[in-house]
C-alpha atoms as a PDB file:
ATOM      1  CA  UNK A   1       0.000   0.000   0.000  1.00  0.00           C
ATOM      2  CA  UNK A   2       1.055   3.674  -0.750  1.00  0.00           C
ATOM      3  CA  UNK A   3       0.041   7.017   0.036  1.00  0.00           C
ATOM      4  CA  UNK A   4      -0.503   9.541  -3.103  1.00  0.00           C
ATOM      5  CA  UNK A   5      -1.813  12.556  -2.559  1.00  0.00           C
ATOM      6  CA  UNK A   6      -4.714  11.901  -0.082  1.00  0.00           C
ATOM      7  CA  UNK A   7      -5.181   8.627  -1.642  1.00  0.00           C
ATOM      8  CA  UNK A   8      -4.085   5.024  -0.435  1.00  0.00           C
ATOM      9  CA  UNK A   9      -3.102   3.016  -3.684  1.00  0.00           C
ATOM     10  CA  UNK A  10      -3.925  -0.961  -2.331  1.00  0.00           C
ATOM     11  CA  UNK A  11      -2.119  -2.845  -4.652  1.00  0.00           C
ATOM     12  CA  UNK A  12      -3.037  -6.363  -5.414  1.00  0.00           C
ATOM     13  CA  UNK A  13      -0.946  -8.984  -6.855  1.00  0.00           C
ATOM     14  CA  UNK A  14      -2.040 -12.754  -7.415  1.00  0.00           C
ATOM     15  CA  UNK A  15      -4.810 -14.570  -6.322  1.00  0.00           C
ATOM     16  CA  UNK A  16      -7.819 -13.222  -4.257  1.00  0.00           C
ATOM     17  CA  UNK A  17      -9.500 -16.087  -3.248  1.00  0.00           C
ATOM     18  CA  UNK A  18     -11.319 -17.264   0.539  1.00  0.00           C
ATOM     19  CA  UNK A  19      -7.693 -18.016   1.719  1.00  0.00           C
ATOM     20  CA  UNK A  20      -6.293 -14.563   1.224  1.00  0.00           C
ATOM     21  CA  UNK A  21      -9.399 -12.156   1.089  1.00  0.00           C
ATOM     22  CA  UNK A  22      -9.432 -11.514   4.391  1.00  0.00           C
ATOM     23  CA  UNK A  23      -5.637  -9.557   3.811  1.00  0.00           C
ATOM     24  CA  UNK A  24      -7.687  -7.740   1.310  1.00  0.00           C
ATOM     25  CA  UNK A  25     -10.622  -6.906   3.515  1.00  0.00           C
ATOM     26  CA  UNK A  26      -8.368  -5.340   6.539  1.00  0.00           C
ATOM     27  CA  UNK A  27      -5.844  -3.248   3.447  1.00  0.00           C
ATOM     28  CA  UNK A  28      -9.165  -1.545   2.588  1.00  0.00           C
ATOM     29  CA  UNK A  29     -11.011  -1.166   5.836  1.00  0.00           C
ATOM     30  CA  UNK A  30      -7.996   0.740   6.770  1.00  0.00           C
ATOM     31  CA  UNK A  31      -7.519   2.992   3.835  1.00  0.00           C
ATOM     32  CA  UNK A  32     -10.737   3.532   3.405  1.00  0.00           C
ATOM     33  CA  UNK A  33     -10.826   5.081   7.236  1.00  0.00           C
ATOM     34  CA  UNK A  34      -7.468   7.156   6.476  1.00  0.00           C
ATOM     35  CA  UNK A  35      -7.668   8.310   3.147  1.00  0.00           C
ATOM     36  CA  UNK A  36     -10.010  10.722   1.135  1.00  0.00           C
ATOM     37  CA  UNK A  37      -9.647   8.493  -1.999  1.00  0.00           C
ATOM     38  CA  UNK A  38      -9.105   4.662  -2.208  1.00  0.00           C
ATOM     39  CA  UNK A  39      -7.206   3.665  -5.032  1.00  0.00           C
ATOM     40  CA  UNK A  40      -7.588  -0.619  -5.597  1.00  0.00           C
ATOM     41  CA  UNK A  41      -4.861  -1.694  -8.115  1.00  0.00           C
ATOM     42  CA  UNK A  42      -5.901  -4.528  -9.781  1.00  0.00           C
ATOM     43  CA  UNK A  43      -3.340  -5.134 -12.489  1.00  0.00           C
ATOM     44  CA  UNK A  44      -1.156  -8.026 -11.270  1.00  0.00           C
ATOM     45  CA  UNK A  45      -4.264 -10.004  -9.934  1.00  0.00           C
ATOM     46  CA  UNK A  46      -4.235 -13.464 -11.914  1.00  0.00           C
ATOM     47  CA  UNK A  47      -7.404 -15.473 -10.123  1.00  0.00           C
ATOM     48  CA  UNK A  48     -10.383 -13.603  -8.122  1.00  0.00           C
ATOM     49  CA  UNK A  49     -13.450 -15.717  -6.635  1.00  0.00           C
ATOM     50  CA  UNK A  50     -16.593 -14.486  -5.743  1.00  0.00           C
ATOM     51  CA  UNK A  51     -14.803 -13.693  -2.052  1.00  0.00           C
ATOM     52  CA  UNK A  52     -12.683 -11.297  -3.648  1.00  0.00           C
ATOM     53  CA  UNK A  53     -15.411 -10.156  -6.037  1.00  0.00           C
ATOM     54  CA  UNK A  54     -17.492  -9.546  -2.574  1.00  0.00           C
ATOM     55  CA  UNK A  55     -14.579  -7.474  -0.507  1.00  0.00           C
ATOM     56  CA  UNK A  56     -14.602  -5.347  -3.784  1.00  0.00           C
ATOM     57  CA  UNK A  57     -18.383  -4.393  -3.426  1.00  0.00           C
ATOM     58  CA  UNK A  58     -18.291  -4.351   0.428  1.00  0.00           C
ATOM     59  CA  UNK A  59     -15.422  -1.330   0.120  1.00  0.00           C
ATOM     60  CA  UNK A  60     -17.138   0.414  -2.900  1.00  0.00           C
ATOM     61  CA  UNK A  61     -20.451  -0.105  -0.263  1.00  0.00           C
ATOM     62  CA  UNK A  62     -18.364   1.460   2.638  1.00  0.00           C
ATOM     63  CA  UNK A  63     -16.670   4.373   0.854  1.00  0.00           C
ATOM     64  CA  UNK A  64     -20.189   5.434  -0.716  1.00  0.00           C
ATOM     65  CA  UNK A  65     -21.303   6.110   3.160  1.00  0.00           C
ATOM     66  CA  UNK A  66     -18.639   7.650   4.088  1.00  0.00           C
ATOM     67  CA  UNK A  67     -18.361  10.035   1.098  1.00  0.00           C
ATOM     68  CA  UNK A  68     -14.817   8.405   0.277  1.00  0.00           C
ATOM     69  CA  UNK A  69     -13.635   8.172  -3.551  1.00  0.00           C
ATOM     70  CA  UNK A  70     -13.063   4.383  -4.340  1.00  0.00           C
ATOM     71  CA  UNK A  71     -11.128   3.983  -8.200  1.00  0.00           C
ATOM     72  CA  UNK A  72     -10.223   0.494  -9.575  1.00  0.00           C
ATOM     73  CA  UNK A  73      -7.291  -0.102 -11.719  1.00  0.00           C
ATOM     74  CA  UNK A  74      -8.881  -2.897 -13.936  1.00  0.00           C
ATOM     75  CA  UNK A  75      -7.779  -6.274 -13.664  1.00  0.00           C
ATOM     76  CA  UNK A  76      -6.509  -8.136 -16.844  1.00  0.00           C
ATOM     77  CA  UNK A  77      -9.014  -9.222 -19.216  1.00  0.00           C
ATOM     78  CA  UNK A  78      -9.835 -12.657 -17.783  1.00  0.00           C
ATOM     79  CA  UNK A  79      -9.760 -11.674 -13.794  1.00  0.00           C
ATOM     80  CA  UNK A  80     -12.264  -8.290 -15.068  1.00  0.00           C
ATOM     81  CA  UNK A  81     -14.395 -10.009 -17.410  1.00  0.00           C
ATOM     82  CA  UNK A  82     -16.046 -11.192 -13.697  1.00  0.00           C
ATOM     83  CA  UNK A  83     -16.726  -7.161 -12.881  1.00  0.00           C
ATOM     84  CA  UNK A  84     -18.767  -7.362 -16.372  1.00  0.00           C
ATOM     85  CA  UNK A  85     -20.483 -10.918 -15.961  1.00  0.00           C
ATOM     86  CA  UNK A  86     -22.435  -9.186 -12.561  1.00  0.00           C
ATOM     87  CA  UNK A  87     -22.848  -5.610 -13.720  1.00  0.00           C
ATOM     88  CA  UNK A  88     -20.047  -4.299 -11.266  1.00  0.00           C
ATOM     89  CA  UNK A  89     -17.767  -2.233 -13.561  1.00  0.00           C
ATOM     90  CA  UNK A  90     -21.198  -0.036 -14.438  1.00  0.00           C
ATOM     91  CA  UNK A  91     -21.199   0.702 -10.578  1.00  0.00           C
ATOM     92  CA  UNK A  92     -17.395   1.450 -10.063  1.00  0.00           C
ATOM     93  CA  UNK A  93     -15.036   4.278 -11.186  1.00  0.00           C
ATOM     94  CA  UNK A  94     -12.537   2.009 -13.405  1.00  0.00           C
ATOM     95  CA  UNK A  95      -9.835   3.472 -14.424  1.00  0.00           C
ATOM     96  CA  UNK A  96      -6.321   1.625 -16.936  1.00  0.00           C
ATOM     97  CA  UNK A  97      -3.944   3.286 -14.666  1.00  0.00           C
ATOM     98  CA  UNK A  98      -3.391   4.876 -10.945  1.00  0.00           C
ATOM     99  CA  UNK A  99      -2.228   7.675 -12.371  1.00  0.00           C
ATOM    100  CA  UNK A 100      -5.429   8.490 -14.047  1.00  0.00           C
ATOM    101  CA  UNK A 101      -7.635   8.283 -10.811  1.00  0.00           C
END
């Protein structure tokens, strides 16, 4: 995790699955309370289950109650393709690169 701005970048890299989502879950609970922006950097993520898919809506959930910006830097093709299948990248802010959010 890094600090840019006033947004926390949480960078992911690997699989997001039940055995490491909860990792995930405590990275954004915490920059979602410090930061005015949460940046979730998708790009080196190779597998994500419907856990992972799940802490992603939770933290878009929390950070839309507590007025906090929430950007995703998409996942490759096959990992993001999920965000399409459930209708999730029409409710996020998806951006190709952390510097663009």
């Amino acid at each position: 995790m890094s600090s840019q701005d006033s947004a926390e970048i949480v960078t992911v890299r690997g699989d997001v699955d039940l055995a490491t989502v909860g990792a995930l879950r405590n990275e954004l609970t915490g920059a979602l309370a410090r930061a005015d922006a949460v940046v979730l950097d998708l790009r080196e993520v190779s597998f994500m289950d419907t856990q992972g898919l799940a802490a992603v809506i939770e933290a878009e959930q929390a950070s839309s109650q507590s007025g906090t910006r929430f950007v995703v830097v998409r996942a490759p093709a096959k990992v993001h393709r999920l965000f399409d299948m459930i209708g999730l990248s029409d409710r996020l802010t998806v951006v190709d690169d952390p510097s663009a959010a």
